[in-house]
C-alpha atoms as a PDB file:
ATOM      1  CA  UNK A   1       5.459 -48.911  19.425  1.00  0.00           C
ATOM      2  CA  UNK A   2       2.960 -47.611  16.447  1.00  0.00           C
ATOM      3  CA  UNK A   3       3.439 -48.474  13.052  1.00  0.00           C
ATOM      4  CA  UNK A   4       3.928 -46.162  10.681  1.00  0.00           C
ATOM      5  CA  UNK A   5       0.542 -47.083   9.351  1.00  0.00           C
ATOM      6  CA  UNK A   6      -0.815 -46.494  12.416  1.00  0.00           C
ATOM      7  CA  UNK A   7       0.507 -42.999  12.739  1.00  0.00           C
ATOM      8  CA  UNK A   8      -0.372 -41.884   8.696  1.00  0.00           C
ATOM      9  CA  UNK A   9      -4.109 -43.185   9.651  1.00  0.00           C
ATOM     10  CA  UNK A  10      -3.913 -40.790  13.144  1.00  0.00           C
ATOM     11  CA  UNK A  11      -2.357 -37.800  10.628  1.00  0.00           C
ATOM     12  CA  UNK A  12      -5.330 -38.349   8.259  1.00  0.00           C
ATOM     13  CA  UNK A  13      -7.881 -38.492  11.134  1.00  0.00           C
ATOM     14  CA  UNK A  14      -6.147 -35.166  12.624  1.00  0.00           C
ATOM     15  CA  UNK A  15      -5.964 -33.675   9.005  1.00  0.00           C
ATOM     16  CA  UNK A  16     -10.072 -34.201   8.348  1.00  0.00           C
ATOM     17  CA  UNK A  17     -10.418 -32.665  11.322  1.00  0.00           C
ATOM     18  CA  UNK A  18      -9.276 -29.556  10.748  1.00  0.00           C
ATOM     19  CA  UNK A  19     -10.563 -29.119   7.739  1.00  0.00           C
ATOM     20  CA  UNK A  20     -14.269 -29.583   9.128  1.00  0.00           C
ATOM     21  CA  UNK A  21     -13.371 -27.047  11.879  1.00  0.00           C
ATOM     22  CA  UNK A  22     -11.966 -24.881   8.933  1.00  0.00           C
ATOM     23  CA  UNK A  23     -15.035 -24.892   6.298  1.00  0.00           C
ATOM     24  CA  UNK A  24     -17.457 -24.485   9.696  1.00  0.00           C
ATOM     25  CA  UNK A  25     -15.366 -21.163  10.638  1.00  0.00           C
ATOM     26  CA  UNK A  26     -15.001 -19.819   7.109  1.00  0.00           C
ATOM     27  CA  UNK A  27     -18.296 -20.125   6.576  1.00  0.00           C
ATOM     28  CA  UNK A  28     -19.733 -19.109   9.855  1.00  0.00           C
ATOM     29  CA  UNK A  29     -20.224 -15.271   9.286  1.00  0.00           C
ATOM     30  CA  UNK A  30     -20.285 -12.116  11.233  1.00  0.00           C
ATOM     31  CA  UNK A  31     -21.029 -13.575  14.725  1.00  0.00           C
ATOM     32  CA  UNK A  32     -20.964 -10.255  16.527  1.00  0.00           C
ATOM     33  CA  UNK A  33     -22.854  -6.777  15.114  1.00  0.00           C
ATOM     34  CA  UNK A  34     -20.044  -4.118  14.272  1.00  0.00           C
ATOM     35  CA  UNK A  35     -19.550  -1.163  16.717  1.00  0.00           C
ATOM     36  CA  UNK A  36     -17.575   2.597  15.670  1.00  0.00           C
ATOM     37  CA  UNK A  37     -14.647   1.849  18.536  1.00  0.00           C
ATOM     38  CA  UNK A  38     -13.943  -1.560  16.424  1.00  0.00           C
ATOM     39  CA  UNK A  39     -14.732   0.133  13.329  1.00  0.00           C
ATOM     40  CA  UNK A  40     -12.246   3.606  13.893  1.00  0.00           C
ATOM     41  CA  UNK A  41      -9.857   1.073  15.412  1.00  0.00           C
ATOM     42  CA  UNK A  42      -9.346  -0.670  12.153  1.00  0.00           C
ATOM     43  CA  UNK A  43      -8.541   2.667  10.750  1.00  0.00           C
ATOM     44  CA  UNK A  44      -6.125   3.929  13.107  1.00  0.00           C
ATOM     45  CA  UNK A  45      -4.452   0.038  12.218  1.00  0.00           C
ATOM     46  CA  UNK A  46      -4.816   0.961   8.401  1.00  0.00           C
ATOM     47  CA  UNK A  47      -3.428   4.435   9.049  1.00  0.00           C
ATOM     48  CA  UNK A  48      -0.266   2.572  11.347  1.00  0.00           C
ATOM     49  CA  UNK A  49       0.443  -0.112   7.988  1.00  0.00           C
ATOM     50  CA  UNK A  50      -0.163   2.698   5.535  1.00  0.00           C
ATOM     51  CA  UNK A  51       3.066   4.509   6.692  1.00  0.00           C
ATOM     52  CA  UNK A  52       4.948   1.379   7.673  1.00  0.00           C
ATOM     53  CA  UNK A  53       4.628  -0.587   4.704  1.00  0.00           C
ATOM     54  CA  UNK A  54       4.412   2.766   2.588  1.00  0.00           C
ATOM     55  CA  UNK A  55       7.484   3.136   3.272  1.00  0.00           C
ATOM     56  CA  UNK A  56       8.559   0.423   0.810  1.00  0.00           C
ATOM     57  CA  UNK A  57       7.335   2.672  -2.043  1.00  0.00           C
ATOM     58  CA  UNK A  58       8.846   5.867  -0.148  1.00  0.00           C
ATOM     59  CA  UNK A  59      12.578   3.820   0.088  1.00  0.00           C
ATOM     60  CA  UNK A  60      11.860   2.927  -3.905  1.00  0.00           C
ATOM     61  CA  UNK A  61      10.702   6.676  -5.124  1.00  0.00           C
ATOM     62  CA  UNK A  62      13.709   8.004  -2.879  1.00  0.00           C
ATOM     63  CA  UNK A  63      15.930   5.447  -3.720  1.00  0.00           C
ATOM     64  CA  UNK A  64      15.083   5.887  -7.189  1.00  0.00           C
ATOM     65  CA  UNK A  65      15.354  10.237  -7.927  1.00  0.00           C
ATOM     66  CA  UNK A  66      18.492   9.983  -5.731  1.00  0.00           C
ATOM     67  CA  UNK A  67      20.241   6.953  -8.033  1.00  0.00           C
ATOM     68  CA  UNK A  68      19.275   8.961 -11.117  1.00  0.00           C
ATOM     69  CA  UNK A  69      19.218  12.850  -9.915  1.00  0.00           C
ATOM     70  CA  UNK A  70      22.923  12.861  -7.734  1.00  0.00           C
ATOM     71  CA  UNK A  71      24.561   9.602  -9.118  1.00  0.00           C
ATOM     72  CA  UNK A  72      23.628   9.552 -12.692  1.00  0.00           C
ATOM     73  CA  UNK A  73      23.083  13.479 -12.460  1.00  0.00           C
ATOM     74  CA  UNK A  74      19.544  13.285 -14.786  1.00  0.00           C
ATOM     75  CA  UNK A  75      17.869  16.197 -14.903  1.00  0.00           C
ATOM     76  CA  UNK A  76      15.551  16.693 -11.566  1.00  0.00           C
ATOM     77  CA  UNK A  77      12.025  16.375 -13.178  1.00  0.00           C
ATOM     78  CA  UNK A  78      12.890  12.937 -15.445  1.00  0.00           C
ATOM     79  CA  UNK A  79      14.080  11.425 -12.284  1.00  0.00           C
ATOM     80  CA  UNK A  80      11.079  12.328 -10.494  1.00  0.00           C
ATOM     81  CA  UNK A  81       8.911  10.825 -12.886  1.00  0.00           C
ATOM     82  CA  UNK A  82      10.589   7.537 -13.518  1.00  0.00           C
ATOM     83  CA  UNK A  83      11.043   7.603  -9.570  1.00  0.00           C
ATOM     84  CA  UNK A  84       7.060   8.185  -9.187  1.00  0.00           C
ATOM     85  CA  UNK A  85       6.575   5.674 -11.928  1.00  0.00           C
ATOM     86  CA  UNK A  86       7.867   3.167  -9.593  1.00  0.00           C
ATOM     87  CA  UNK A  87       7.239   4.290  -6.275  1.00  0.00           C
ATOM     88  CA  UNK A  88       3.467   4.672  -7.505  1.00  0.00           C
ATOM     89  CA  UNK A  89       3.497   0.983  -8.596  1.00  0.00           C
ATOM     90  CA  UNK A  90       4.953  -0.844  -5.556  1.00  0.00           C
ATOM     91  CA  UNK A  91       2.479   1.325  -3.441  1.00  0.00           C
ATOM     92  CA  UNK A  92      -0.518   0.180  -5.694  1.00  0.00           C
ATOM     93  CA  UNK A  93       0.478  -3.663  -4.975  1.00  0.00           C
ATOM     94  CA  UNK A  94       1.352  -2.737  -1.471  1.00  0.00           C
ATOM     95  CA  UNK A  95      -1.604  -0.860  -0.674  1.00  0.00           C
ATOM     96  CA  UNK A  96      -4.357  -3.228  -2.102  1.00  0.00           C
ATOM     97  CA  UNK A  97      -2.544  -6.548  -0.637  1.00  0.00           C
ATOM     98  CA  UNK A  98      -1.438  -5.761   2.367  1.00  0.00           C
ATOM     99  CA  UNK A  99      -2.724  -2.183   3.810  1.00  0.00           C
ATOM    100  CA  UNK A 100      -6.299  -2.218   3.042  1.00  0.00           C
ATOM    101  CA  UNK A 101      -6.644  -6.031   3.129  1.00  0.00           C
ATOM    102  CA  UNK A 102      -9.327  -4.808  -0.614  1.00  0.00           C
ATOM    103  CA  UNK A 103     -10.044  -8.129  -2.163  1.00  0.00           C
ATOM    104  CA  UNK A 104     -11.857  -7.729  -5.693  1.00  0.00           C
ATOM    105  CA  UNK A 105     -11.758  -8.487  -9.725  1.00  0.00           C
ATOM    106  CA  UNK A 106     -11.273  -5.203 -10.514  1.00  0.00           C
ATOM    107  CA  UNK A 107      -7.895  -4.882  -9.946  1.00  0.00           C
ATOM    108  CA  UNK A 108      -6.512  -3.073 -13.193  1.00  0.00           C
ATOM    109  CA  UNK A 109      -9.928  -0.545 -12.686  1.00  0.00           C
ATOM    110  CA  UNK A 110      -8.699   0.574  -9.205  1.00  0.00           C
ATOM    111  CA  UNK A 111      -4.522   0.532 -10.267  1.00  0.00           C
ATOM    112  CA  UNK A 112      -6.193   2.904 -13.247  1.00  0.00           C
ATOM    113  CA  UNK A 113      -7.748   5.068 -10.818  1.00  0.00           C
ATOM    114  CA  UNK A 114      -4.778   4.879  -8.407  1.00  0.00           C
ATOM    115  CA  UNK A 115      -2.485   6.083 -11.072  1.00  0.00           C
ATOM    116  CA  UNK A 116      -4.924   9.078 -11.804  1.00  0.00           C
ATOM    117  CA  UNK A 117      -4.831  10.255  -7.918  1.00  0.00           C
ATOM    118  CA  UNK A 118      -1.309   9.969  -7.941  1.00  0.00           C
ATOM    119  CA  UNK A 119      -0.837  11.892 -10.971  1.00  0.00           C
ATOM    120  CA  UNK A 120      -2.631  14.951  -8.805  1.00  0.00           C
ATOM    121  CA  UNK A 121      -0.393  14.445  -5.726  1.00  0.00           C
ATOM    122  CA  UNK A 122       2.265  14.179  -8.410  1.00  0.00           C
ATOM    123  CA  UNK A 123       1.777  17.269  -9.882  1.00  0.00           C
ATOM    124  CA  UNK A 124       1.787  18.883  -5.991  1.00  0.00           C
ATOM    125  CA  UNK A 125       5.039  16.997  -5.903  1.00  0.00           C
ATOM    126  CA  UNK A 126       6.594  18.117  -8.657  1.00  0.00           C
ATOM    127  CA  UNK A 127       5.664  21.558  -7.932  1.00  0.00           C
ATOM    128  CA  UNK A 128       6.957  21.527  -4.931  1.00  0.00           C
ATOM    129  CA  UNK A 129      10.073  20.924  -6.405  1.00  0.00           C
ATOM    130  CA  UNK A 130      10.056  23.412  -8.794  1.00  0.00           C
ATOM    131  CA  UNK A 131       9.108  25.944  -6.228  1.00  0.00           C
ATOM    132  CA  UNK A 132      11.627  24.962  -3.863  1.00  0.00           C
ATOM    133  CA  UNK A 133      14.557  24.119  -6.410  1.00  0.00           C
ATOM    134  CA  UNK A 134      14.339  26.608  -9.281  1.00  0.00           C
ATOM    135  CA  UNK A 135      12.794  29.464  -7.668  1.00  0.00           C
ATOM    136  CA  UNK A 136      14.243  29.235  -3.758  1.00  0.00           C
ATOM    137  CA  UNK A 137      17.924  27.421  -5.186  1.00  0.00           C
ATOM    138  CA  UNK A 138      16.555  24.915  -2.068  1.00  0.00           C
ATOM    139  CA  UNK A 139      18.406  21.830  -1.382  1.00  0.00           C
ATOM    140  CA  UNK A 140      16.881  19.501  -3.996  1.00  0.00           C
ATOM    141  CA  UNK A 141      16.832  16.187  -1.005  1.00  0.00           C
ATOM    142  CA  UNK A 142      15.008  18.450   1.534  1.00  0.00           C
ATOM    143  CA  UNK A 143      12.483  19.630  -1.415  1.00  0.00           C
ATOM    144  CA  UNK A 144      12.075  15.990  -2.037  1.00  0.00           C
ATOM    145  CA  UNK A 145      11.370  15.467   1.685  1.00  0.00           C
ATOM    146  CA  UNK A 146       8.395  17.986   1.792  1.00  0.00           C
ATOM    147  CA  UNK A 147       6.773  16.989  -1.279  1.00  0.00           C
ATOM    148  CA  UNK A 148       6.971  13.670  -0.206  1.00  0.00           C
ATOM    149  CA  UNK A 149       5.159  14.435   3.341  1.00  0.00           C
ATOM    150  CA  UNK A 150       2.492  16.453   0.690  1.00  0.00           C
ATOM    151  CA  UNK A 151       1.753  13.201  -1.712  1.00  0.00           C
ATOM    152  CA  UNK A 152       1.859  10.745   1.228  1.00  0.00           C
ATOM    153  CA  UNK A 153      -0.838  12.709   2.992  1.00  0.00           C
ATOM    154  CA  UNK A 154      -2.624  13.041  -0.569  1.00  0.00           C
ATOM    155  CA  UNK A 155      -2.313   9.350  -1.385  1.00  0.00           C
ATOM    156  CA  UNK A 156      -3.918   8.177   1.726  1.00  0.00           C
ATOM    157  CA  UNK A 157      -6.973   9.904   1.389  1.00  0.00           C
ATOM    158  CA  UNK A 158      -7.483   9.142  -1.707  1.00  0.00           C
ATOM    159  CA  UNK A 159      -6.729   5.635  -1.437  1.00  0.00           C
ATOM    160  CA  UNK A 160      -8.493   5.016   2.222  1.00  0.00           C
ATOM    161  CA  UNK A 161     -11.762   6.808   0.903  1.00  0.00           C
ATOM    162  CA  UNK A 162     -11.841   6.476  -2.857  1.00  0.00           C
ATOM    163  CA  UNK A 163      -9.737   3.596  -4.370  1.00  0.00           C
ATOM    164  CA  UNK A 164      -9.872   0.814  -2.053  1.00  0.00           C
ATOM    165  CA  UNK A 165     -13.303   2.162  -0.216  1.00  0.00           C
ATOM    166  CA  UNK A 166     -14.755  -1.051   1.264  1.00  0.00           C
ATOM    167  CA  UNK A 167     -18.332  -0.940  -0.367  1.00  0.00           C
ATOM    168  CA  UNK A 168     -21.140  -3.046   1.183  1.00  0.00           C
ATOM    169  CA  UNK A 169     -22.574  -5.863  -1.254  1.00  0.00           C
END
């Protein structure tokens, strides 16, 4: 039977080793040269978390105009906004941490230009609403539904190719 000094001494042993094995990968590179199948496969895997996870932010923004528009009964256009406000701000954390994977110290530069893309696909939001509530008397969940579909498709472009880019150094 070991002693329980024996056993801490084996943990340490076990625990240096995988450190060096660590530092040695982390710090080991690109071992392979990048090819366009890995490369477009990446996006198509961006594209898949961008509407999985984005749906967090869709479940808040929805969540959101619905609590304020049929339960509180706010006019349509405030509880857009304040639902935008916050949809746009759990996508922005979303988005950067877990969809694009975009490490970098510029974090309030890109949330400043993510905000100003959303304000455009926003505005196509909003007018969609307008369009389909005041001037077609449309359901005001289903107008909601296809501006959503228009900002979603809006937001990813914007944020796949502009915002969170990856640049080379």
């Amino acid at each position: 039977m070991k002693h329980q000094s024996d056993l801490h001494d084996e943990d340490s042993q076990l625990n240096n080793i995988v450190d060096s094995v660590s530092e040695g990968i982390n710090s080991a590179g690109n071992t392979f040269s990048v090819n366009e199948e890995v490369a477009e496969e990446g996006n198509v895997k961006q594209a898949v978390r961008y509407i999985l996870w984005g749906l967090i932010s869709v479940v808040v923004n929805f969540g959101t105009f619905y609590l304020l528009y049929r339960v509180a009964h706010m006019n349509y256009q405030v509880a857009n906004i304040i639902a935008w406000f916050l949809g746009v701000q759990v996508g922005f954390w979303v988005d950067r941490i877990i969809v694009f994977r975009h490490k970098s110290t510029t974090a309030f530069q890109e949330m400043v230009a993510f905000y100003g893309t959303r304000i455009f696909t926003y505005l196509v939001e909003a007018l969609t609403l307008w369009v389909g509530i005041s001037l077609l008397t449309a359901n005001g969940t289903a107008t909601k539904v296809v501006g959503q579909f228009l900002a979603i498709v809006g937001n990813y472009i914007f944020s796949k190719f502009f915002i969170f880019k990856n640049r080379n150094k």
